[in-house]
Protein backbone atom coordinates (compact mmCIF):
# COMPACT_ATOMS: atom_id res chain seq x y z
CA UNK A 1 -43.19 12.73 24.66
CA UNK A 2 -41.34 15.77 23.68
CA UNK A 3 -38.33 14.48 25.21
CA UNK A 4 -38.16 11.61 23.34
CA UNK A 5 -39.23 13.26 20.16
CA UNK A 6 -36.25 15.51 20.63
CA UNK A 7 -33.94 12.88 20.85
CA UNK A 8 -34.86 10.77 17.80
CA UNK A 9 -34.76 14.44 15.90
CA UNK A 10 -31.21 15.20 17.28
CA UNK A 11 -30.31 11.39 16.54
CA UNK A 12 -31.98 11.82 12.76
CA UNK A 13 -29.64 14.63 12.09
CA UNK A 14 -26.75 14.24 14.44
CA UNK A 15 -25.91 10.09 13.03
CA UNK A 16 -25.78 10.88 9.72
CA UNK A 17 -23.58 13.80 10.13
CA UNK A 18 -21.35 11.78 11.92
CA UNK A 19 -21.23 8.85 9.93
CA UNK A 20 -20.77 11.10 6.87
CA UNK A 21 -17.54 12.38 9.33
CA UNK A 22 -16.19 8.80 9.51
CA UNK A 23 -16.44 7.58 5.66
CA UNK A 24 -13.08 8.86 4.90
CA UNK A 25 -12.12 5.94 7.55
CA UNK A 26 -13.58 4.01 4.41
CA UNK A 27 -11.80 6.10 1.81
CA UNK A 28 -14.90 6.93 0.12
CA UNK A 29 -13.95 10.48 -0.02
CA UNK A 30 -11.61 12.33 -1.94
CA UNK A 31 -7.87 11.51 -1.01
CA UNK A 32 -6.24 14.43 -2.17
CA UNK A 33 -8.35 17.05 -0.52
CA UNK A 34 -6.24 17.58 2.68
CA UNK A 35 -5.53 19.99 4.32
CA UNK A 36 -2.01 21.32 5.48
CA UNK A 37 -2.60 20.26 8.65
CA UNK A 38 -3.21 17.19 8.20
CA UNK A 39 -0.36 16.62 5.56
CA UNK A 40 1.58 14.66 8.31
CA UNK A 41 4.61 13.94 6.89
CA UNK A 42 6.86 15.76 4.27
CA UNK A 43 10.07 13.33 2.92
CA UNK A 44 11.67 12.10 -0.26
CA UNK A 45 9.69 9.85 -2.80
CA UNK A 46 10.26 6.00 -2.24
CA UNK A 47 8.17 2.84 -3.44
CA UNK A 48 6.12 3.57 -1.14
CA UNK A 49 5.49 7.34 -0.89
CA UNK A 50 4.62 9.20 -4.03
CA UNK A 51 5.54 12.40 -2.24
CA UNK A 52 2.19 13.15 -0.79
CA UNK A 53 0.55 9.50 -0.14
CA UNK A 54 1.63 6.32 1.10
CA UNK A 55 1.01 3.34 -0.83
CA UNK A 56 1.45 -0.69 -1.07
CA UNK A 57 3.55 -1.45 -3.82
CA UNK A 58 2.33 -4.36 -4.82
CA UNK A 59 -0.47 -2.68 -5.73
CA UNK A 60 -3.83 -3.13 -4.45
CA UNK A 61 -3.98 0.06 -2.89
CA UNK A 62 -7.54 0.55 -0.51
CA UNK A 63 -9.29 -2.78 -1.94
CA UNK A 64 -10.69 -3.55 1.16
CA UNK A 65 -13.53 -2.02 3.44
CA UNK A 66 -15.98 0.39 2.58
CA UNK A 67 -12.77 1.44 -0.48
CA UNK A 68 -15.03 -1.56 -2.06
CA UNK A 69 -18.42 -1.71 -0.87
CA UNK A 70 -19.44 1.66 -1.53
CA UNK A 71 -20.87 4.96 0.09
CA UNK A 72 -24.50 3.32 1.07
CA UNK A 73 -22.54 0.24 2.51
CA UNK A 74 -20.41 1.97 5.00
CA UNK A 75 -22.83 4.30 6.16
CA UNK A 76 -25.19 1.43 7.03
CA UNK A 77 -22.27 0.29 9.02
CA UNK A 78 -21.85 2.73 10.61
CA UNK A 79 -25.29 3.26 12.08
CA UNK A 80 -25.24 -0.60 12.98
CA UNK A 81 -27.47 -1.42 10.10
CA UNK A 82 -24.87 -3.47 8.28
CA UNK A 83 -26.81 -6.59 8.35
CA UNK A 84 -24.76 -8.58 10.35
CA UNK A 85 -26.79 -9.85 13.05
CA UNK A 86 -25.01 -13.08 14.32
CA UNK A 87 -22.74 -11.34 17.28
CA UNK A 88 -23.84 -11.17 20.57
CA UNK A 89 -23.89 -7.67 21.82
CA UNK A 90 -21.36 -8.79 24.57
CA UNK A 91 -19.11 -11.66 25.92
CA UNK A 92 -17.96 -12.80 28.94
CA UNK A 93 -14.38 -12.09 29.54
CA UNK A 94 -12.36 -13.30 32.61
CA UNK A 95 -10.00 -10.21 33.62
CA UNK A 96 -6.10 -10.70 34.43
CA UNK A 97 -3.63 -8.69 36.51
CA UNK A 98 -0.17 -8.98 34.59
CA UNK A 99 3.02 -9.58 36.90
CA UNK A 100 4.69 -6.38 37.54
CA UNK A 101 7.63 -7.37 35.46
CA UNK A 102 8.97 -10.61 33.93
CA UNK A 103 12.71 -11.37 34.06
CA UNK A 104 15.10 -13.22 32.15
CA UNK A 105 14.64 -15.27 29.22
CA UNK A 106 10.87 -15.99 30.26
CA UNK A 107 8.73 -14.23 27.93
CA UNK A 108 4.60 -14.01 28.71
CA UNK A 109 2.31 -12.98 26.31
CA UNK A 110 -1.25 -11.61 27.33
CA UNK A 111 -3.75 -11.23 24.72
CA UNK A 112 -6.10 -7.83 26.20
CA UNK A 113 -7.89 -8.01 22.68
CA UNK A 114 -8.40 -7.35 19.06
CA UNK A 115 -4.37 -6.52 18.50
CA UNK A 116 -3.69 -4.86 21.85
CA UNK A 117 -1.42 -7.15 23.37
CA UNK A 118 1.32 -7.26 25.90
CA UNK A 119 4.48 -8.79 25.48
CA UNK A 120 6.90 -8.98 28.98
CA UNK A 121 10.55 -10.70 28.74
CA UNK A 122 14.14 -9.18 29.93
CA UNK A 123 12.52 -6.95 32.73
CA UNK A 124 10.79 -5.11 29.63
CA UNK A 125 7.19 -4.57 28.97
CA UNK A 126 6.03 -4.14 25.63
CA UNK A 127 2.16 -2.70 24.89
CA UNK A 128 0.89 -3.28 21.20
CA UNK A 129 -1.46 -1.17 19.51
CA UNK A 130 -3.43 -0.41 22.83
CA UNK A 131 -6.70 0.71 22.53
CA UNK A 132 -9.33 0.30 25.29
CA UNK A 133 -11.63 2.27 23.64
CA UNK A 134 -15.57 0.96 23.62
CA UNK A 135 -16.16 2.02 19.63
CA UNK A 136 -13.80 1.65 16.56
CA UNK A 137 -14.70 5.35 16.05
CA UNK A 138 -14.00 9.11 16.57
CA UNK A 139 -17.18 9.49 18.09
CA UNK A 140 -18.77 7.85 20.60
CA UNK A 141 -22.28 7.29 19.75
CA UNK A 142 -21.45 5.55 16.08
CA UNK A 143 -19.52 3.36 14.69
CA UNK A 144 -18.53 -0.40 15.53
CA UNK A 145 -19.27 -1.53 19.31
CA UNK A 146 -16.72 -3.24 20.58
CA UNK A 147 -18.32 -6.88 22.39
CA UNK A 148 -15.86 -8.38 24.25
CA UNK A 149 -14.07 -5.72 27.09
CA UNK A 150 -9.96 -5.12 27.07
CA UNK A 151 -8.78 -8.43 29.46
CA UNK A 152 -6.22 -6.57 31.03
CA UNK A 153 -8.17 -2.96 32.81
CA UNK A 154 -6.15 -0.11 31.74
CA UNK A 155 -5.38 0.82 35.58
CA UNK A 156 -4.45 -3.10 35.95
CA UNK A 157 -1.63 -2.52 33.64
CA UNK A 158 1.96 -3.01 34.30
CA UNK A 159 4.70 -0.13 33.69
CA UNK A 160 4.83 -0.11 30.33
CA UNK A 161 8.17 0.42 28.59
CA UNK A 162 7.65 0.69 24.51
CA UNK A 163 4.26 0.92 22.95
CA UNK A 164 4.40 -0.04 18.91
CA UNK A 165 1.08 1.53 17.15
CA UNK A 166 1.19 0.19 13.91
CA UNK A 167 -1.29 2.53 12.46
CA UNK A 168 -3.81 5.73 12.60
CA UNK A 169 -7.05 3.46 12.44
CA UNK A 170 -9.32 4.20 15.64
CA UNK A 171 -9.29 -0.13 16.32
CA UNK A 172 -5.41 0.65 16.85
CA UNK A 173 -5.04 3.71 17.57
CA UNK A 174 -6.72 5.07 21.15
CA UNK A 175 -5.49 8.14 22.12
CA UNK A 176 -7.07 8.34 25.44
CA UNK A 177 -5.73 5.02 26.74
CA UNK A 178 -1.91 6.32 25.20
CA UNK A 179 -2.36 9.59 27.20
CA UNK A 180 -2.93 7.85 30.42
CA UNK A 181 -0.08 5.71 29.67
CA UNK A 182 1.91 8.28 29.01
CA UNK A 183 1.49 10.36 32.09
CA UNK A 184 2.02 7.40 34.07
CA UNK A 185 4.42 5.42 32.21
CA UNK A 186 6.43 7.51 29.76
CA UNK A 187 7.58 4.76 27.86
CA UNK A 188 9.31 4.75 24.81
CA UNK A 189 6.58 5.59 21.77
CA UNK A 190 7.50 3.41 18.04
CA UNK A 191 5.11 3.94 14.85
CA UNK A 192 5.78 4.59 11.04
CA UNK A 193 6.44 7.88 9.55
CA UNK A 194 3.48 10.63 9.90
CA UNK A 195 2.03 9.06 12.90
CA UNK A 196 4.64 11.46 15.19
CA UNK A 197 2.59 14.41 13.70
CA UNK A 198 -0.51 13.32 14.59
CA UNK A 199 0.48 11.82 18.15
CA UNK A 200 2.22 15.61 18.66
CA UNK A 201 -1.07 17.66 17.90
CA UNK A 202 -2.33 15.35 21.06
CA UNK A 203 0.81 16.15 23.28
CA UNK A 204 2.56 12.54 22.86
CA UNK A 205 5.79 12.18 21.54
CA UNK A 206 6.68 9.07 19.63
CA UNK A 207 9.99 8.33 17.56
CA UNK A 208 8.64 7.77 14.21
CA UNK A 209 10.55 5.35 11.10
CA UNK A 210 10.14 3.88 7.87
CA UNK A 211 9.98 0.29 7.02
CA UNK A 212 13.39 -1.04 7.96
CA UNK A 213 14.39 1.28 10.02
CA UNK A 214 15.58 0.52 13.67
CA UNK A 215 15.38 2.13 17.03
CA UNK A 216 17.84 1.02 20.16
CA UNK A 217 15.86 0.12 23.18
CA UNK A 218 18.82 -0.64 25.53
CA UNK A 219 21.58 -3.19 24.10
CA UNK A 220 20.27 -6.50 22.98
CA UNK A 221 17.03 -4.76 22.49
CA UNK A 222 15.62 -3.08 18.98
CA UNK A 223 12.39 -2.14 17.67
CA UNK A 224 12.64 -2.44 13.59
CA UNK A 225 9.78 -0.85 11.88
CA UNK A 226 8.64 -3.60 8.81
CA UNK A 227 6.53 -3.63 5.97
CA UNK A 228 3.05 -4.27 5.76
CA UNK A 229 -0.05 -4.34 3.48
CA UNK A 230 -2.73 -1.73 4.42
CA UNK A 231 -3.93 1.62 4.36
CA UNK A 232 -4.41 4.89 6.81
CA UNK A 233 -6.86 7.25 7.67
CA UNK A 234 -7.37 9.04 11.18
CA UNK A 235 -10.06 11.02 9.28
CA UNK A 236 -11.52 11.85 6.28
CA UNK A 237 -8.81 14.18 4.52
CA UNK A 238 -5.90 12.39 6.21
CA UNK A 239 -6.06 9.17 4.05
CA UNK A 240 -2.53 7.74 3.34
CA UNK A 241 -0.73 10.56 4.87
CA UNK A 242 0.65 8.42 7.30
CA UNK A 243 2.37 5.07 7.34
CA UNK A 244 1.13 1.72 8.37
CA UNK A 245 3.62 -0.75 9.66
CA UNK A 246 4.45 -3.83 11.32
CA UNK A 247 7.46 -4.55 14.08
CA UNK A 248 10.22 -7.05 14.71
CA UNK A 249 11.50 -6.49 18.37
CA UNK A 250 15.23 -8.14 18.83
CA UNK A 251 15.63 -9.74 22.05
CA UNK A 252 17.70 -11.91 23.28
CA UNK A 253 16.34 -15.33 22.78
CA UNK A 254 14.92 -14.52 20.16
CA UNK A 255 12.37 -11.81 18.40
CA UNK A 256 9.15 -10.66 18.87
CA UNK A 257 7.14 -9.98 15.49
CA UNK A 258 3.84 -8.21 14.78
CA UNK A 259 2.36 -8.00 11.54
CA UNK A 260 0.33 -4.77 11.90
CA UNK A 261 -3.02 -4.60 10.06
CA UNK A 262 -1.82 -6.39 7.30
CA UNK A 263 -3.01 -8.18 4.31
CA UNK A 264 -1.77 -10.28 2.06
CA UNK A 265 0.15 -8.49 -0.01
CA UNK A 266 1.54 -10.84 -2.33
CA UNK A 267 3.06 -12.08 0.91
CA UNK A 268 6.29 -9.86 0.30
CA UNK A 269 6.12 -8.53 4.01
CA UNK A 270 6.20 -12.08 5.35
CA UNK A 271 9.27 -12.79 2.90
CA UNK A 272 11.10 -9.69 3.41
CA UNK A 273 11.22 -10.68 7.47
CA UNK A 274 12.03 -14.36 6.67
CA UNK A 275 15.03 -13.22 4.72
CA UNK A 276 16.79 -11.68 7.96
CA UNK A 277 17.43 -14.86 9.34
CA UNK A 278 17.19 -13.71 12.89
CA UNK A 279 14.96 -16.88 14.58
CA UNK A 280 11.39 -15.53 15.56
CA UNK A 281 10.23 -17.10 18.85
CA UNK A 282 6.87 -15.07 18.63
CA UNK A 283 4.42 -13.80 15.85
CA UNK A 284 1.86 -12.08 16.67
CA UNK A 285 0.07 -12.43 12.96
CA UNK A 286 -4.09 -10.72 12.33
CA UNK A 287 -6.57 -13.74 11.13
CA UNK A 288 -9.82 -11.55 10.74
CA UNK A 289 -12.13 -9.63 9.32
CA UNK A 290 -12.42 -11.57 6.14
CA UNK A 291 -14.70 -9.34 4.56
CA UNK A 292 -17.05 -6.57 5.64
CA UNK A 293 -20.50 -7.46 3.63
CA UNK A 294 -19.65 -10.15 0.39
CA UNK A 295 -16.03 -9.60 -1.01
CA UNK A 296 -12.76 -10.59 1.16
CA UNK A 297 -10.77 -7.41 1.55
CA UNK A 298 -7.54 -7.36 0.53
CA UNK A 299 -6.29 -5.12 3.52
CA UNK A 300 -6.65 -7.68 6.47
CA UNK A 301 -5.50 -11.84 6.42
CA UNK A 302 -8.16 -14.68 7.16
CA UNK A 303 -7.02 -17.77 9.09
CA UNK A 304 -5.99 -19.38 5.89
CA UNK A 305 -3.58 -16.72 4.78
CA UNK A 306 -1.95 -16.45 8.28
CA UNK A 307 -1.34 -19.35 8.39
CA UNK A 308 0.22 -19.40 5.00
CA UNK A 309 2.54 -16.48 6.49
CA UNK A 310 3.11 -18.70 9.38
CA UNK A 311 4.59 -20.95 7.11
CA UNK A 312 7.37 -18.45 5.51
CA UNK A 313 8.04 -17.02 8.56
CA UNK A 314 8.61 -20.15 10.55
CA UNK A 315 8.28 -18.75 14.12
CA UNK A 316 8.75 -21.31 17.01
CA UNK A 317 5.21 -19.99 17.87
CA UNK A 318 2.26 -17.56 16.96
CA UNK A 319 -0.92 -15.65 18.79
CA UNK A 320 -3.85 -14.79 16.61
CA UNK A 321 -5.07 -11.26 16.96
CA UNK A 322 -7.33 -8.74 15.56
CA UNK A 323 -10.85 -11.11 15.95
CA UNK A 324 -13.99 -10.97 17.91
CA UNK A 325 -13.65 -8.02 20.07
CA UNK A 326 -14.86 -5.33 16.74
CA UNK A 327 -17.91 -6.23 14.46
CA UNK A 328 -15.90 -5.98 11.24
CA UNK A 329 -16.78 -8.60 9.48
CA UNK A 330 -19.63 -10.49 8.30
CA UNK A 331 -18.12 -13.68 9.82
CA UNK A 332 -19.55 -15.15 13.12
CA UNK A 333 -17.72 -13.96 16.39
CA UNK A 334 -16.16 -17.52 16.55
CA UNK A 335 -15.69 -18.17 13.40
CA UNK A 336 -11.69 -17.36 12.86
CA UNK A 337 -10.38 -19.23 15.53
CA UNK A 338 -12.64 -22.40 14.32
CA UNK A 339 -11.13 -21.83 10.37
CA UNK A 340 -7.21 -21.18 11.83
CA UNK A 341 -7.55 -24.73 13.71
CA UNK A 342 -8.97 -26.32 10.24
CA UNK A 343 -5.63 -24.67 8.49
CA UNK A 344 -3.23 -25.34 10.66
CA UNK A 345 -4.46 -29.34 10.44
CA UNK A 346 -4.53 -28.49 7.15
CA UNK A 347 -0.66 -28.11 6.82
CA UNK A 348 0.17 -30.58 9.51
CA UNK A 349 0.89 -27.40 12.12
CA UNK A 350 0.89 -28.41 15.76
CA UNK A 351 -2.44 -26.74 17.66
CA UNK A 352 -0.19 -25.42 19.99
CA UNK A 353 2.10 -23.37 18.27
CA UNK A 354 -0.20 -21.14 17.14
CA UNK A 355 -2.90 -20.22 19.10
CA UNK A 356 -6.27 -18.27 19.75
CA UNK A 357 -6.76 -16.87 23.40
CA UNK A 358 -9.89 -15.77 25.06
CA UNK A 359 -8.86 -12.00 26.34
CA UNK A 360 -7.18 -11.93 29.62
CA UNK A 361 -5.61 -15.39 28.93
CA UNK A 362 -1.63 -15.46 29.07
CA UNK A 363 0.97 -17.76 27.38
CA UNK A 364 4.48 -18.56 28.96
CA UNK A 365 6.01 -19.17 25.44
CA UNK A 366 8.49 -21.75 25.42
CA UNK A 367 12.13 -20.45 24.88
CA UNK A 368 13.34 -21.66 21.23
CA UNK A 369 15.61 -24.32 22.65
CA UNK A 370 12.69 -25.95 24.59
């Protein structure tokens, strides 16, 4: 009896505390209270740095998330009393082991869930936003479960050459799972500008850019860093301090394109990447959460607006990410993949060349003469 009167005490005191820890995740705290050390980047002003922040410059800065909702909102969220009961607290998932290493012009695409994904072609494995992480959270008793586990165990992994982490959010962001891959992998580290700092105070080095910049891989191989439509936060003084970003691999055969966390903007990310030229055999483009209690955020795409930057970017083909492995939305677990079908008959879009995977499933994507 005293045992368990001790716990719901410790739980009374210890969930707020840490869900008050986590708003800034929400930016309902102060932005400009930061301290130096977690000021993680110091450069020139641009369109979108003010010298201290990151921004969108289209405007439209933090609409989404608990930005919108409010204080009372996020911290019911937080505790899991968010009011959105229609998830099941798990899935079934049906666990893969990748090849080794796949050669050539064959490129395979395995979706491991939410936007960690893994991308093999030319003998070079490419790891997206890994996180294998059980909470979007920096703690582990609060915060979004995740419901349906990685489809790829982190052990079952192949050497992994590059990692792109498109942002400082804990549902992209895993620093556990990078440290293991680090000290077996070392592989090449890519994220936006600030997010070097933060990986360093961890022990990781990454080679950080700024939209449009690129880093060699090996020749015929380049990771640029793109534009996208969001926000950061690794805590609750850290907000903006770091850049969010998207990717466009150059490979032979083709490119490789994620969209990072991003919403939709205006569309001007999707149109600055169309205007390259450079044939896209792959997007890898977010279709979820829609909203996180009654408003649509602006900071994440539905199925309707990916597919509308489906349409600009004109890749050969396309894998939905960043759905039903978080509770972030009020939508139903299913619901995404159901609404990006709807679209894409919508707009006379072929099923098949853009698709929704359980986790653990893999694609051989056709090669863009095919």
């Amino acid at each position: 009896m005293m045992a368990a009167a001790y716990c719901r005490s410790a739980k009374a005191i210890l969930v707020p505390i840490a869900t008050l820890s986590i708003l800034g995740l929400s930016g309902c705290l102060d932005r400009n209270r930061t301290p130096a050390s977690r000021v993680y980047y110091h450069g020139p002003k641009s369109d979108h740095f003010d010298g201290a922040h990151f921004f969108n410059p289209e405007g439209e800065q933090g609409s989404g998330g608990g930005k919108r909702d409010g204080v009372g909102t996020f911290l019911r969220i937080a505790e899991g009393r968010g009011g959105h009961h229609t998830w099941p607290s798990s899935v079934p998932v049906v666990q893969t082991v990748p090849p080794l290493r796949v050669e050539g012009g064959r490129m395979l695409v395995t979706w491991i869930g939410h936007a960690t994904t893994l991308v093999q072609t030319q003998g070079v494995n490419i790891l997206i936003d890994p996180v294998w992480a059980w909470r979007d959270s920096p703690l582990p008793f609060v915060g979004p479960k995740r419901v349906r586990e990685p489809g790829v165990k982190l052990t079952d992994l192949p050497p992994i050459d590059i990692v792109l982490i498109s942002h400082n959010h804990y549902d992209h962001l895993d620093i556990g799972a990078l440290k293991e891959i680090e000290r077996r992998d070392h592989p090449l580290i890519v994220t936006g500008l600030g997010n070097d700092t933060l990986l360093a105070e961890h022990g990781l080095k990454a080679t950080a850019g700024d939209w449009g910049q690129s880093i060699p891989y090996r020749p015929g191989i380049a990771i640029e860093i793109t534009r996208a439509h969001h926000w950061s936060a690794h805590w609750y003084d850290d907000i903006d301090r770091a850049l969010w970003c998207g990717f466009r691999v150059e490979l032979p055969g083709g490119d490789v394109y994620f969209a990072g966390d991003s919403g939709d903007g205006k569309m001007a990310w999707a149109s600055e990447v169309a205007r390259e030229g450079r044939p896209i055999r792959l997007a890898l483009l977010p279709i979820a959460p829609y909203k996180l209690t009654s408003p649509q955020t602006g900071n994440h795409m539905d199925p309707d607006q990916a597919v509308d930057a489906f349409r600009i970017l004109r890749p050969a083909h396309a894998l939905a990410v960043h759905w039903g492995t978080f509770e972030l939305g009020a939508e139903a677990i299913g619901d995404a993949p159901v609404r990006l079908g709807e679209a894409l008959r919508r707009n006379g879009i072929a099923a098949d060349r853009f698709r929704a995977m359980d986790a653990g499933q893999s694609w051989d994507i056709p090669g863009m003469e095919e």
